[in-house]
C-alpha atoms as a PDB file:
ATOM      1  CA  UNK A   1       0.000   0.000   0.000  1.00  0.00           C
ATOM      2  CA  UNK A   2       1.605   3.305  -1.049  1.00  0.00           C
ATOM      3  CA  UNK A   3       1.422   6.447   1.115  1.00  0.00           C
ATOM      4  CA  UNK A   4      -0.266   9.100   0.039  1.00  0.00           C
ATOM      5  CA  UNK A   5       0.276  12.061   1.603  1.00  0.00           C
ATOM      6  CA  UNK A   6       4.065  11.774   3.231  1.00  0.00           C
ATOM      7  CA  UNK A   7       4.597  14.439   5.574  1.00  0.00           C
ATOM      8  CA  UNK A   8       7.639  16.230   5.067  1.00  0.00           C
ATOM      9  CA  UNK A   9      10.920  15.971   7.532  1.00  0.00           C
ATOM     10  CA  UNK A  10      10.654  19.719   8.225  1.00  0.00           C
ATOM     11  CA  UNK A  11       6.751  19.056   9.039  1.00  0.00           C
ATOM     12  CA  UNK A  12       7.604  16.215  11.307  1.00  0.00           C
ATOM     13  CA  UNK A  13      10.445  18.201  12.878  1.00  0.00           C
ATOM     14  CA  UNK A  14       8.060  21.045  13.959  1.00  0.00           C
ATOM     15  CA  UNK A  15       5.446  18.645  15.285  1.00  0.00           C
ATOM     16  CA  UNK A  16       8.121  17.494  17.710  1.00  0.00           C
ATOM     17  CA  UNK A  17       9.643  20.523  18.448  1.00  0.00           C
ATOM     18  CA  UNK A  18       7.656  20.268  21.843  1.00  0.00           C
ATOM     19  CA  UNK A  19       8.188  16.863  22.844  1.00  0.00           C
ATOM     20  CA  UNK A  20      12.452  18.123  24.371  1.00  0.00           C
ATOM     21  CA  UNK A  21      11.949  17.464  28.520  1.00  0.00           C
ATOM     22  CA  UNK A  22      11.907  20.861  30.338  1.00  0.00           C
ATOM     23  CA  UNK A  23      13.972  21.050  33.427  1.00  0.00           C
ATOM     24  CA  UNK A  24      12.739  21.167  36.862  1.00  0.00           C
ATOM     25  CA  UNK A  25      12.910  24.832  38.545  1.00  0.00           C
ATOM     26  CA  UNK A  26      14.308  24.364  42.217  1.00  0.00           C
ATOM     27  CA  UNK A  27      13.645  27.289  45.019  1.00  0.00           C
ATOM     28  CA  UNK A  28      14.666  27.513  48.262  1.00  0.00           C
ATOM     29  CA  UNK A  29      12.828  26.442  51.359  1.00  0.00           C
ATOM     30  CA  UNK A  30      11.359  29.686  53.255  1.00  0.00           C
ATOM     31  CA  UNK A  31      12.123  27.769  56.854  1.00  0.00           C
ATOM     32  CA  UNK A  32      15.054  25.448  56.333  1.00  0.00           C
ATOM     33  CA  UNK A  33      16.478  27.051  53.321  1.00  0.00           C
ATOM     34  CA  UNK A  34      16.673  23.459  51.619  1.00  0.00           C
ATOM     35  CA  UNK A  35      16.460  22.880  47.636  1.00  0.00           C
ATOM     36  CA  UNK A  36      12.689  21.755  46.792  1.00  0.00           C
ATOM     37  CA  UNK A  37      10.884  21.685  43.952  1.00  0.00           C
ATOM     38  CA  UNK A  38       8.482  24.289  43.187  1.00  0.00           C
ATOM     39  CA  UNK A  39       5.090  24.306  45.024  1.00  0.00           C
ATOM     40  CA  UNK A  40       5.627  20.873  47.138  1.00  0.00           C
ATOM     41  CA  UNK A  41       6.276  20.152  50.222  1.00  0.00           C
ATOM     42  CA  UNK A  42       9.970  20.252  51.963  1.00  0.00           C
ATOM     43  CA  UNK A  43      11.112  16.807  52.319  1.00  0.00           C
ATOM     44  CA  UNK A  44      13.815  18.234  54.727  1.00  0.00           C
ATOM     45  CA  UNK A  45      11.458  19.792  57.253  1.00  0.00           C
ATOM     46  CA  UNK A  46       8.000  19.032  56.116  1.00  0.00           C
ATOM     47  CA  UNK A  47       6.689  22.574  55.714  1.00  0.00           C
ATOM     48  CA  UNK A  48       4.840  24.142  52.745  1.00  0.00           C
ATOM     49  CA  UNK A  49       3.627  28.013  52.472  1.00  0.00           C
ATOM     50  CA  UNK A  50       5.223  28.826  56.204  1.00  0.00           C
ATOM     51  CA  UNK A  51       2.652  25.772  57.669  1.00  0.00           C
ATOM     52  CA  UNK A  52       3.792  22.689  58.911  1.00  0.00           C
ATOM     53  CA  UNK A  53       2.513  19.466  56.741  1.00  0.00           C
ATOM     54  CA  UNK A  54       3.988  16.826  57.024  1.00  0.00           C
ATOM     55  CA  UNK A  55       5.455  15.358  60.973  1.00  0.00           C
ATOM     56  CA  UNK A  56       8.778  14.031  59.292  1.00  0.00           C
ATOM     57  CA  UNK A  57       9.870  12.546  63.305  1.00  0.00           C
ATOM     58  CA  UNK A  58       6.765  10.648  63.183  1.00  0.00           C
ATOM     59  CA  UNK A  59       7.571   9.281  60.148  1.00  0.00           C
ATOM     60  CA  UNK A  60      11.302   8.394  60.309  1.00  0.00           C
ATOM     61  CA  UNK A  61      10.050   6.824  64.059  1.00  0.00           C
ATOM     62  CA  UNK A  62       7.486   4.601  61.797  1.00  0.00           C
ATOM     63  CA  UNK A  63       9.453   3.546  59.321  1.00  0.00           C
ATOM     64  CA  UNK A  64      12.806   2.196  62.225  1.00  0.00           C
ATOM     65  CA  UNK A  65       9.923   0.401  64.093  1.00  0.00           C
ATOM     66  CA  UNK A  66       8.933  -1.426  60.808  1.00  0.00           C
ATOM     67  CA  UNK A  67      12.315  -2.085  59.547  1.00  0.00           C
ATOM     68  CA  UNK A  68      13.083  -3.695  63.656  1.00  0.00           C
ATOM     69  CA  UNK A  69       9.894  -5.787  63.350  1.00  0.00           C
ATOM     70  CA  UNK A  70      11.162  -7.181  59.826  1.00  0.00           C
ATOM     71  CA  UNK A  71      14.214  -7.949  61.560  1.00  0.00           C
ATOM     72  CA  UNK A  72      12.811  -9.725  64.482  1.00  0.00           C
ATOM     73  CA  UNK A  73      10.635 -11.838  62.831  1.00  0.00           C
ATOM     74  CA  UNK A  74      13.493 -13.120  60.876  1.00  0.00           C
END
């Protein structure tokens, strides 16, 4: 079966033009002064817009009481 209408490597070129990966923008943390990305929360000190998300102790505490009862019930 023959192709028709071919589309030309210049037309092809400028359809992709917008597929290239844009970089990620990295800002400061207002509290901690960490690198995060733009409009998440701080993995460093859990805070987001000068409020307090996320209770990073809590979860580090969590996740070594997991990882001990792995352990134990080896």
């Amino acid at each position: 079966m023959v192709v028709r209408m071919r589309h030309t490597k210049s037309h092809t070129a400028n359809r992709r033009s917008h597929h290239a990966l844009k970089s990620k923008s990295f800002v400061k943390c207002t509290n901690c002064t960490a690198l995060k990305m733009a409009h998440t929360v701080c993995k460093a000190c859990g805070f987001y817009n000068g409020k307090k998300v996320l209770d990073l102790v809590k979860k580090i505490e969590k996740k070594q009481a997991k990882a001990k009862a792995k352990t134990a019930s080896k």
